[in-house]
PDB file of N, CA and C in Angstrom:
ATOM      1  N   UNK A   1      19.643  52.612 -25.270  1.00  0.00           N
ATOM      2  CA  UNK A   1      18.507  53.434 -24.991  1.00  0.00           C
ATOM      3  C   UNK A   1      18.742  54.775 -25.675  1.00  0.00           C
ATOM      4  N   UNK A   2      17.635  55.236 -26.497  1.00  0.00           N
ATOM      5  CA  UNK A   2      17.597  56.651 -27.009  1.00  0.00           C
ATOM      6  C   UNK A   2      17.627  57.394 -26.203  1.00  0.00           C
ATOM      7  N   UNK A   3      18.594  58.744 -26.528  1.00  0.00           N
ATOM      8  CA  UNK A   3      18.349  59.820 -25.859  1.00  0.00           C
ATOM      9  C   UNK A   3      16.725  60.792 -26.047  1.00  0.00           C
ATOM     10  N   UNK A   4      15.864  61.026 -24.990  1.00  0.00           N
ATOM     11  CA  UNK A   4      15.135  61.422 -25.478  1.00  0.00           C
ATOM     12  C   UNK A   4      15.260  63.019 -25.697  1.00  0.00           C
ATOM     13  N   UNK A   5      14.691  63.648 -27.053  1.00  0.00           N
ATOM     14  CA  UNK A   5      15.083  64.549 -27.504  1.00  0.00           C
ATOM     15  C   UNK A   5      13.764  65.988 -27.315  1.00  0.00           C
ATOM     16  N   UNK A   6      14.928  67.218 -27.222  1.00  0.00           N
ATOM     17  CA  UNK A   6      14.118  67.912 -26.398  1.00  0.00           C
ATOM     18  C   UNK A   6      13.392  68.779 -27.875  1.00  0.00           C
ATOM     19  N   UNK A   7      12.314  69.318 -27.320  1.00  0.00           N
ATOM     20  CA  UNK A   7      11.099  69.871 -28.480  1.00  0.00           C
ATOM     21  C   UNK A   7      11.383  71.059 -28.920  1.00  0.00           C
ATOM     22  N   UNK A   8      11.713  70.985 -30.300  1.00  0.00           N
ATOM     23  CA  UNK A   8      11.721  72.653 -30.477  1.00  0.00           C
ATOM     24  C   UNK A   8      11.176  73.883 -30.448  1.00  0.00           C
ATOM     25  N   UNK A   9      11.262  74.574 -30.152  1.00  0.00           N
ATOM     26  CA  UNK A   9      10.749  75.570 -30.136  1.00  0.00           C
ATOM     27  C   UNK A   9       9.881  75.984 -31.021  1.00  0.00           C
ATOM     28  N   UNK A  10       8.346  76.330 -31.166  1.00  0.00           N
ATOM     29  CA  UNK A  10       7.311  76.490 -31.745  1.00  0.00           C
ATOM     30  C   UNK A  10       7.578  77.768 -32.162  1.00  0.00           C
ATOM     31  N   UNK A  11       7.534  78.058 -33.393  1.00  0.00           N
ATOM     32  CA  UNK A  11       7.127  79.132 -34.028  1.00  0.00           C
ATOM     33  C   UNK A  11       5.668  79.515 -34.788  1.00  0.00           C
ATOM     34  N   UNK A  12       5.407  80.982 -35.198  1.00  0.00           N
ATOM     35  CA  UNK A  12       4.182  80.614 -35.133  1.00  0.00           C
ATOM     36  C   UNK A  12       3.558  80.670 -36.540  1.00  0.00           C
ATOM     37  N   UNK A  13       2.512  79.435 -36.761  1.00  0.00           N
ATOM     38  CA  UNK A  13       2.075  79.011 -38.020  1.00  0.00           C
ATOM     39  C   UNK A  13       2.515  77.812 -37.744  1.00  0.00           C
ATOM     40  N   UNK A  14       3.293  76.852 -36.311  1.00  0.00           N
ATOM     41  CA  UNK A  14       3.933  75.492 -36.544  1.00  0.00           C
ATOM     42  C   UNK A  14       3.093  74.941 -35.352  1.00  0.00           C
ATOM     43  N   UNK A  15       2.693  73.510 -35.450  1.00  0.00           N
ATOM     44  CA  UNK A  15       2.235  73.174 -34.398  1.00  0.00           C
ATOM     45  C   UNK A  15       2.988  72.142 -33.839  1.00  0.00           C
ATOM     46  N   UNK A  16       2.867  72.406 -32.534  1.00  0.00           N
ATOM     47  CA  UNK A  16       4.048  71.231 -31.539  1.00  0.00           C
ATOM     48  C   UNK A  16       3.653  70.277 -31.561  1.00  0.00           C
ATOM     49  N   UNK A  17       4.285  69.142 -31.059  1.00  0.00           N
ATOM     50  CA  UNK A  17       4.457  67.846 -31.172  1.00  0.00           C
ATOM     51  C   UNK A  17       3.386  67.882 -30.740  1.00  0.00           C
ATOM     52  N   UNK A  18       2.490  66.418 -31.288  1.00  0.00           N
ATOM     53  CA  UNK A  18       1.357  66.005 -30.612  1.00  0.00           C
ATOM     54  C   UNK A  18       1.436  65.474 -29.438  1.00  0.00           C
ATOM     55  N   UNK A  19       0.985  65.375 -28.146  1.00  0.00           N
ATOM     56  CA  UNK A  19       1.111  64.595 -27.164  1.00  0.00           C
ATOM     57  C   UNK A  19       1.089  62.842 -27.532  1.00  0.00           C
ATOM     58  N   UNK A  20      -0.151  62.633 -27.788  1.00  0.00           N
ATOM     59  CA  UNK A  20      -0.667  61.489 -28.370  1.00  0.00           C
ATOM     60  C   UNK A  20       0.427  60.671 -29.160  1.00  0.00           C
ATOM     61  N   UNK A  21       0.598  60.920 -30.114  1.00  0.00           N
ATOM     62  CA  UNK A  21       1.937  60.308 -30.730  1.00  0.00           C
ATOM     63  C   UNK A  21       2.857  60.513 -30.530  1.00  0.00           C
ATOM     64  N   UNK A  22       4.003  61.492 -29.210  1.00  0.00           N
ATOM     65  CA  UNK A  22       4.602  61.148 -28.617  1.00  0.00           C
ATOM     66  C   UNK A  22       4.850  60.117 -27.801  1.00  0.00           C
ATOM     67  N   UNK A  23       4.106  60.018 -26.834  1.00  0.00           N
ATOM     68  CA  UNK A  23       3.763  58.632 -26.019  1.00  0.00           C
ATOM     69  C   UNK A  23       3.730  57.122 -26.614  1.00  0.00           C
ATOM     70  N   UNK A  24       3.046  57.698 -27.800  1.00  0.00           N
ATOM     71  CA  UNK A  24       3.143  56.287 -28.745  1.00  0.00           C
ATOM     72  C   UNK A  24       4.495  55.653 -28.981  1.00  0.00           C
ATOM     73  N   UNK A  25       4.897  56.951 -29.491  1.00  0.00           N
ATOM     74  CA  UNK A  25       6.607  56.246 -30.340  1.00  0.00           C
ATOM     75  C   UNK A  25       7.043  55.741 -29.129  1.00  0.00           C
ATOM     76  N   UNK A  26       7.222  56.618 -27.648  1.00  0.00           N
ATOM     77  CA  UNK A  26       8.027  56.142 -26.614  1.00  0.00           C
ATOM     78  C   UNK A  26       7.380  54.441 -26.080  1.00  0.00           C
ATOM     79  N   UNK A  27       6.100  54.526 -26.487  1.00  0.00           N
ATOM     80  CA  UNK A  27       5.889  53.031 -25.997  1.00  0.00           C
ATOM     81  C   UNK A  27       6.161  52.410 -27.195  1.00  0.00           C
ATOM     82  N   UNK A  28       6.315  52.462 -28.538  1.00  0.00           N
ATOM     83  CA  UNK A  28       6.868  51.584 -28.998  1.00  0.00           C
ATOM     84  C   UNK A  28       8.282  51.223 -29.111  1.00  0.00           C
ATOM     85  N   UNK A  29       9.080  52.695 -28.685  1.00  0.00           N
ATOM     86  CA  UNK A  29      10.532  52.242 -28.166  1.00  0.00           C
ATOM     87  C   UNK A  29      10.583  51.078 -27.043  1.00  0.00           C
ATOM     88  N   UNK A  30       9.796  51.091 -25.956  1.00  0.00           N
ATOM     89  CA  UNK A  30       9.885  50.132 -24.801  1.00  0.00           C
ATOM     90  C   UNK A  30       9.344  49.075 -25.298  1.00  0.00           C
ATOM     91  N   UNK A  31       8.716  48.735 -26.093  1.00  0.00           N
ATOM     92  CA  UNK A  31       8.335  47.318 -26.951  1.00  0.00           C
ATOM     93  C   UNK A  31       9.662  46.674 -27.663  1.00  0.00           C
ATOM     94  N   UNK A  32       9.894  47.909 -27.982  1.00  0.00           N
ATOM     95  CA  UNK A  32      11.304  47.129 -29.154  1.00  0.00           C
ATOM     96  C   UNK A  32      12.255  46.696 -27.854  1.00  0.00           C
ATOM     97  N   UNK A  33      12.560  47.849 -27.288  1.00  0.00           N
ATOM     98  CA  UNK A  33      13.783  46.940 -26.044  1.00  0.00           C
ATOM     99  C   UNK A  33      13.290  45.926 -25.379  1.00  0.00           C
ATOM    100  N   UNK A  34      12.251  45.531 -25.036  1.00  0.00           N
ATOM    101  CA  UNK A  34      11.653  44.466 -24.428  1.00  0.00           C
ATOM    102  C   UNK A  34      11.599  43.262 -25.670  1.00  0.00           C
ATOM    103  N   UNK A  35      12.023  43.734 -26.969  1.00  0.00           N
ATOM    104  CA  UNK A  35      11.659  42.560 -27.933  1.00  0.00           C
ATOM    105  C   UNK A  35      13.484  42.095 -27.941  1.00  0.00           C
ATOM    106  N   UNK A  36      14.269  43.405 -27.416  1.00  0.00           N
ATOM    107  CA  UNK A  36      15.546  43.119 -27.600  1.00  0.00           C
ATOM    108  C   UNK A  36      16.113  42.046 -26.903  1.00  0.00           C
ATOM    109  N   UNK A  37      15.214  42.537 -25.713  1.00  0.00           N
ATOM    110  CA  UNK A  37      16.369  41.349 -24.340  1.00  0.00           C
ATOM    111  C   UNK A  37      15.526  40.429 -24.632  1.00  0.00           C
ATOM    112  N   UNK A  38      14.546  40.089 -25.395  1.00  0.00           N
ATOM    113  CA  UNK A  38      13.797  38.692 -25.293  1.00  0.00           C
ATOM    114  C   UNK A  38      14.643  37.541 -25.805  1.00  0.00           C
ATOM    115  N   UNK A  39      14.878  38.195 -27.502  1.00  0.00           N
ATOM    116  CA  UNK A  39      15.952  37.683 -28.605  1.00  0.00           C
ATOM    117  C   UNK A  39      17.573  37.605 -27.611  1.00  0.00           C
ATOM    118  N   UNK A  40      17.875  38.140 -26.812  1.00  0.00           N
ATOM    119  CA  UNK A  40      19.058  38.225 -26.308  1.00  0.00           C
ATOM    120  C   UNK A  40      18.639  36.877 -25.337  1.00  0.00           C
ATOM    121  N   UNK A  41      17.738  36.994 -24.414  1.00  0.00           N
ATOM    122  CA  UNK A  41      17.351  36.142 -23.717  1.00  0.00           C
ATOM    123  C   UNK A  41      17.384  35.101 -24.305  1.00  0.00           C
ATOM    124  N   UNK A  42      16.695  34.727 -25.513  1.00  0.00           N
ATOM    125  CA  UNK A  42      16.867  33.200 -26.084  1.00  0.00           C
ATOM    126  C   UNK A  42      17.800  32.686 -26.684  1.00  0.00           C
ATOM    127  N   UNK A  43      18.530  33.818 -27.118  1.00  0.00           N
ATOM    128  CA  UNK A  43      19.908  33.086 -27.997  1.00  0.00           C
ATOM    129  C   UNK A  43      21.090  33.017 -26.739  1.00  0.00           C
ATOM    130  N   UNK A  44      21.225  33.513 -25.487  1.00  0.00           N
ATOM    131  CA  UNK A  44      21.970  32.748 -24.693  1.00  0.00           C
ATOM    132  C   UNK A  44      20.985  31.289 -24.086  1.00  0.00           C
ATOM    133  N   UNK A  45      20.002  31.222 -24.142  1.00  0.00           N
ATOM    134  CA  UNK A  45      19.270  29.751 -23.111  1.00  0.00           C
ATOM    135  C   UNK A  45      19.743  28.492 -24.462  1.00  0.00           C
ATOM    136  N   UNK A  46      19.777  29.317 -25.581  1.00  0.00           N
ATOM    137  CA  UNK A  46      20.037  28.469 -26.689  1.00  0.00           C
ATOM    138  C   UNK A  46      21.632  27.751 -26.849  1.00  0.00           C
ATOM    139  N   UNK A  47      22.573  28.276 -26.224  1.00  0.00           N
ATOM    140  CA  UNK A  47      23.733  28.130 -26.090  1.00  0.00           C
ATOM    141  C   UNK A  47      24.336  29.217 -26.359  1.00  0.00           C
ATOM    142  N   UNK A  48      24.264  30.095 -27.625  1.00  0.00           N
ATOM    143  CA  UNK A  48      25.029  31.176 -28.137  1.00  0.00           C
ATOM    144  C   UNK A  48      24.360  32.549 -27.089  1.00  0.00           C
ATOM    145  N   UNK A  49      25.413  33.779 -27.962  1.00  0.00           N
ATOM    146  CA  UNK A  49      24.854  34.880 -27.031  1.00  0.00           C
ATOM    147  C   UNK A  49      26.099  35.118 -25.944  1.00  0.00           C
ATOM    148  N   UNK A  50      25.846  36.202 -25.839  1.00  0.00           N
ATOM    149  CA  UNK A  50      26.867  36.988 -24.686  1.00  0.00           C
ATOM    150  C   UNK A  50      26.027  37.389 -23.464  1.00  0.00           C
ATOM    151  N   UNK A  51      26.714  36.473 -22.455  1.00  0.00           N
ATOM    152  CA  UNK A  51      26.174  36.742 -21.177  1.00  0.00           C
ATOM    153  C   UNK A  51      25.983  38.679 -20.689  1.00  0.00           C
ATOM    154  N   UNK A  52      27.173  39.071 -21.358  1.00  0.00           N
ATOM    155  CA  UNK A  52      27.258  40.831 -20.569  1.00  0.00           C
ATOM    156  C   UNK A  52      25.706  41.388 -21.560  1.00  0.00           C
ATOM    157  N   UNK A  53      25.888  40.821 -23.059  1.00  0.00           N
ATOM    158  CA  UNK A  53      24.841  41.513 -23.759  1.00  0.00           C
ATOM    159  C   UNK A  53      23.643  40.900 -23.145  1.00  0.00           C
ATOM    160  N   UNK A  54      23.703  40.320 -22.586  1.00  0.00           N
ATOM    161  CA  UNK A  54      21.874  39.741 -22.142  1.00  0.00           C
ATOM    162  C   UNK A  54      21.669  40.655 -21.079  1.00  0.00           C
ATOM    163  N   UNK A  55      22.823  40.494 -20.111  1.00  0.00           N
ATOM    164  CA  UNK A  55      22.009  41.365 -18.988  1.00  0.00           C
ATOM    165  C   UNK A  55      22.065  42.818 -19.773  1.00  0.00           C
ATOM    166  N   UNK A  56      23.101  43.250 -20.890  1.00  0.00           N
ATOM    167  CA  UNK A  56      23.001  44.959 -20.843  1.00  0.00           C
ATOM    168  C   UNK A  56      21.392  45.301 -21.969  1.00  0.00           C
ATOM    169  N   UNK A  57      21.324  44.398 -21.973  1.00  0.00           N
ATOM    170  CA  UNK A  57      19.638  44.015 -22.943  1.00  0.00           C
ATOM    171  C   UNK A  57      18.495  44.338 -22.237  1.00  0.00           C
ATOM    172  N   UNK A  58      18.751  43.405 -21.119  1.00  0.00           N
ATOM    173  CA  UNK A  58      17.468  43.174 -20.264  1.00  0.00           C
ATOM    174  C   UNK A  58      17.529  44.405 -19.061  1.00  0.00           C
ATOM    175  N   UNK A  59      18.747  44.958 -18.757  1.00  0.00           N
ATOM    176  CA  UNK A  59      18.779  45.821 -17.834  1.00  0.00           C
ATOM    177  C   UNK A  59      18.115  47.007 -18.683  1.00  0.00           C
ATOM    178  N   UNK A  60      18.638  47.415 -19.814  1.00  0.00           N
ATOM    179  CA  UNK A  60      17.679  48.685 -20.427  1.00  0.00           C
ATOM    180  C   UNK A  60      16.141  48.349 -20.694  1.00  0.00           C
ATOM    181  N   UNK A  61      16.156  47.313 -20.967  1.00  0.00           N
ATOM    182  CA  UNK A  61      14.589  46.807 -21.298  1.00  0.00           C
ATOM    183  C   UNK A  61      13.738  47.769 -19.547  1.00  0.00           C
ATOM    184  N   UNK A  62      14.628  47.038 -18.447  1.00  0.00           N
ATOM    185  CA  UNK A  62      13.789  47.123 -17.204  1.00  0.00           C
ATOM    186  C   UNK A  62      13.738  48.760 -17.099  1.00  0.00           C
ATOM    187  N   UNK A  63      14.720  49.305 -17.364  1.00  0.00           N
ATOM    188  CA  UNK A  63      14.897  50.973 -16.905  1.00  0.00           C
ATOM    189  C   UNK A  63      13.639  51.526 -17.872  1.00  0.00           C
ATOM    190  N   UNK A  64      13.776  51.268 -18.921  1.00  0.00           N
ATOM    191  CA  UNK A  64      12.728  51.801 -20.242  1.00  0.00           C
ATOM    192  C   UNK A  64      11.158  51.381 -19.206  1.00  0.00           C
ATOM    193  N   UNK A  65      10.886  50.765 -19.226  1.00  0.00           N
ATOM    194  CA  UNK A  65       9.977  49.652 -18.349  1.00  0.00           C
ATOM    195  C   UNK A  65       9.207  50.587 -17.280  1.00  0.00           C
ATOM    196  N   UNK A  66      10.622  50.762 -16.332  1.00  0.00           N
ATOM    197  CA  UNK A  66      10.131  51.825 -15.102  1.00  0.00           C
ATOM    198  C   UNK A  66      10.042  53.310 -15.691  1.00  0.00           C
ATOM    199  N   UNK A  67      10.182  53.605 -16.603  1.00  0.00           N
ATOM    200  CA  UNK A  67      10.140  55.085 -16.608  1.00  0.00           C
ATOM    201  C   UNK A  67       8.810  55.348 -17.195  1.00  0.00           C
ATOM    202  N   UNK A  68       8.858  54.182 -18.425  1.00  0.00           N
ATOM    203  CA  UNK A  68       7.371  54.543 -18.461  1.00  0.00           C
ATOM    204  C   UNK A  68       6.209  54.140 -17.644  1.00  0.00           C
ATOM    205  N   UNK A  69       6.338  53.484 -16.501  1.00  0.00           N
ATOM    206  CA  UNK A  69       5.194  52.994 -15.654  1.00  0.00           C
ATOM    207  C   UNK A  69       5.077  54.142 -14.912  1.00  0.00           C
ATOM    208  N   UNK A  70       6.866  55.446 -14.653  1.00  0.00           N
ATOM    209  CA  UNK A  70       6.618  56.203 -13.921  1.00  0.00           C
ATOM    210  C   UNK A  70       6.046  57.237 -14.339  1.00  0.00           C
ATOM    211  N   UNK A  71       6.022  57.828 -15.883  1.00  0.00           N
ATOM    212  CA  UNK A  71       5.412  58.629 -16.640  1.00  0.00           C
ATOM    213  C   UNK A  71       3.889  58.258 -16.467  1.00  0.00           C
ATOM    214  N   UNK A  72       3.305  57.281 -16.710  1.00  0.00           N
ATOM    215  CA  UNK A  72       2.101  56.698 -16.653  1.00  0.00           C
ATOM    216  C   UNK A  72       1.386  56.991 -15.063  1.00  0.00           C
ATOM    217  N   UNK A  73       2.053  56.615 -13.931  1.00  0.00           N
ATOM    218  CA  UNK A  73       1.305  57.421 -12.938  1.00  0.00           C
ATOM    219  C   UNK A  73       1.525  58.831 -12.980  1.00  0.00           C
ATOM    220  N   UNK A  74       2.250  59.557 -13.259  1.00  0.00           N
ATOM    221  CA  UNK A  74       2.308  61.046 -13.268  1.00  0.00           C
ATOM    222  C   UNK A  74       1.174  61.336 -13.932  1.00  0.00           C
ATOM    223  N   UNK A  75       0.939  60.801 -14.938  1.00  0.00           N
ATOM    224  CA  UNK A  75      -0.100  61.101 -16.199  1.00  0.00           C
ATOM    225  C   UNK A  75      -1.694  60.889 -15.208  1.00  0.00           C
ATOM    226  N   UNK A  76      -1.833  59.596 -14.709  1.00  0.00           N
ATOM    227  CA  UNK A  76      -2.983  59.065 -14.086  1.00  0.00           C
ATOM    228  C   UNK A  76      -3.129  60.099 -12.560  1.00  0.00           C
ATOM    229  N   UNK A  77      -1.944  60.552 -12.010  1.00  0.00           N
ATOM    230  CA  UNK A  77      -2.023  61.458 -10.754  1.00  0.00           C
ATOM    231  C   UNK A  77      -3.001  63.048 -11.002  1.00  0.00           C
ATOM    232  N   UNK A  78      -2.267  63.288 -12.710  1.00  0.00           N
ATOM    233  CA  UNK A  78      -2.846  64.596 -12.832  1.00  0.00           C
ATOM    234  C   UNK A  78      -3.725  64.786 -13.299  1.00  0.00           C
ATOM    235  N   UNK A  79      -4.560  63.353 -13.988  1.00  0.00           N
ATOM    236  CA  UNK A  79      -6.173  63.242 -13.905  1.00  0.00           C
ATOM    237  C   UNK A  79      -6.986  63.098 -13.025  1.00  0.00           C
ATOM    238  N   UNK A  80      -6.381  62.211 -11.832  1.00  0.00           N
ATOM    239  CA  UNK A  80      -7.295  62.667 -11.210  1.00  0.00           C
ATOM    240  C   UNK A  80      -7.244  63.981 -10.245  1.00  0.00           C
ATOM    241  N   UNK A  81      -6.098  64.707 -10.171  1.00  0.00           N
ATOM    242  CA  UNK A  81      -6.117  65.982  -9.493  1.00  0.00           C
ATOM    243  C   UNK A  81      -7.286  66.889 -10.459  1.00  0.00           C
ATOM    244  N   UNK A  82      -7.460  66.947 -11.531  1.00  0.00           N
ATOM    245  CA  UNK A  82      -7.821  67.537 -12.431  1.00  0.00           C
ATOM    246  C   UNK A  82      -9.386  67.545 -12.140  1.00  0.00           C
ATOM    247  N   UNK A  83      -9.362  65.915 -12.089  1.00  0.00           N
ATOM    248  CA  UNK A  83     -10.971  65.648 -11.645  1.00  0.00           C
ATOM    249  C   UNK A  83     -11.616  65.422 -10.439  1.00  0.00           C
ATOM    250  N   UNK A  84     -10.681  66.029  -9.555  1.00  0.00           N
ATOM    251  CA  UNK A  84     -11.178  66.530  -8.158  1.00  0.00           C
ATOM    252  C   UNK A  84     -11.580  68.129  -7.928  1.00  0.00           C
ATOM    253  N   UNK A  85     -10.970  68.839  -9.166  1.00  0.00           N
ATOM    254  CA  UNK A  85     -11.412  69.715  -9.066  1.00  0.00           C
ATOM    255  C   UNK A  85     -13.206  70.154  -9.155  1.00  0.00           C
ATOM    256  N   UNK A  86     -13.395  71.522  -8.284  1.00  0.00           N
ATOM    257  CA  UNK A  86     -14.781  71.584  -8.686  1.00  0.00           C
ATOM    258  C   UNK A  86     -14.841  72.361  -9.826  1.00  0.00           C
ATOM    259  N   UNK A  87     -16.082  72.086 -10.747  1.00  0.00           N
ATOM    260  CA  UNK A  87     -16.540  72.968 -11.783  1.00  0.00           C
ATOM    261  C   UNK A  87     -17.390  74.143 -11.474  1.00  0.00           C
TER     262      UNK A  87
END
């Protein structure tokens, strides 16, 4: 699992990371680990493969998994706080 890396500091004339394609890359990181333990998954059912690497495959797959489901309600919590507000 990547360390995720912290944003530099904006100077001015620079614009910060996009939100939008942040989120992206991080869900396509959790695609790739989920593509990891899959391939790990089949080459032990296949005979070959290392039992420790399957589970240390599939265990990051799951952590990646929950963090972004937990990012994803944070995200969905503060829309709708947002849109409870009155105008």
């Amino acid at each position: 699992m990547q360390q995720l890396e912290r944003p530099e500091p904006t100077t001015p004339g620079t614009r910060p990371p996009d939100f939008a394609s942040e989120i992206a890359g991080f869900i396509s990181q959790v695609e790739g680990q989920q593509r990891v333990a899959e391939q790990e998954s089949t080459k032990l059912a296949a005979g070959g493969g290392n039992v420790h690497e399957t589970a240390l495959a599939l265990e990051k797959a799951d952590i990646e998994m929950r963090l972004l489901m937990k990012g994803r309600n944070k995200i969905l919590e503060a829309y709708q706080e947002i849109a409870r507000m009155p105008v």
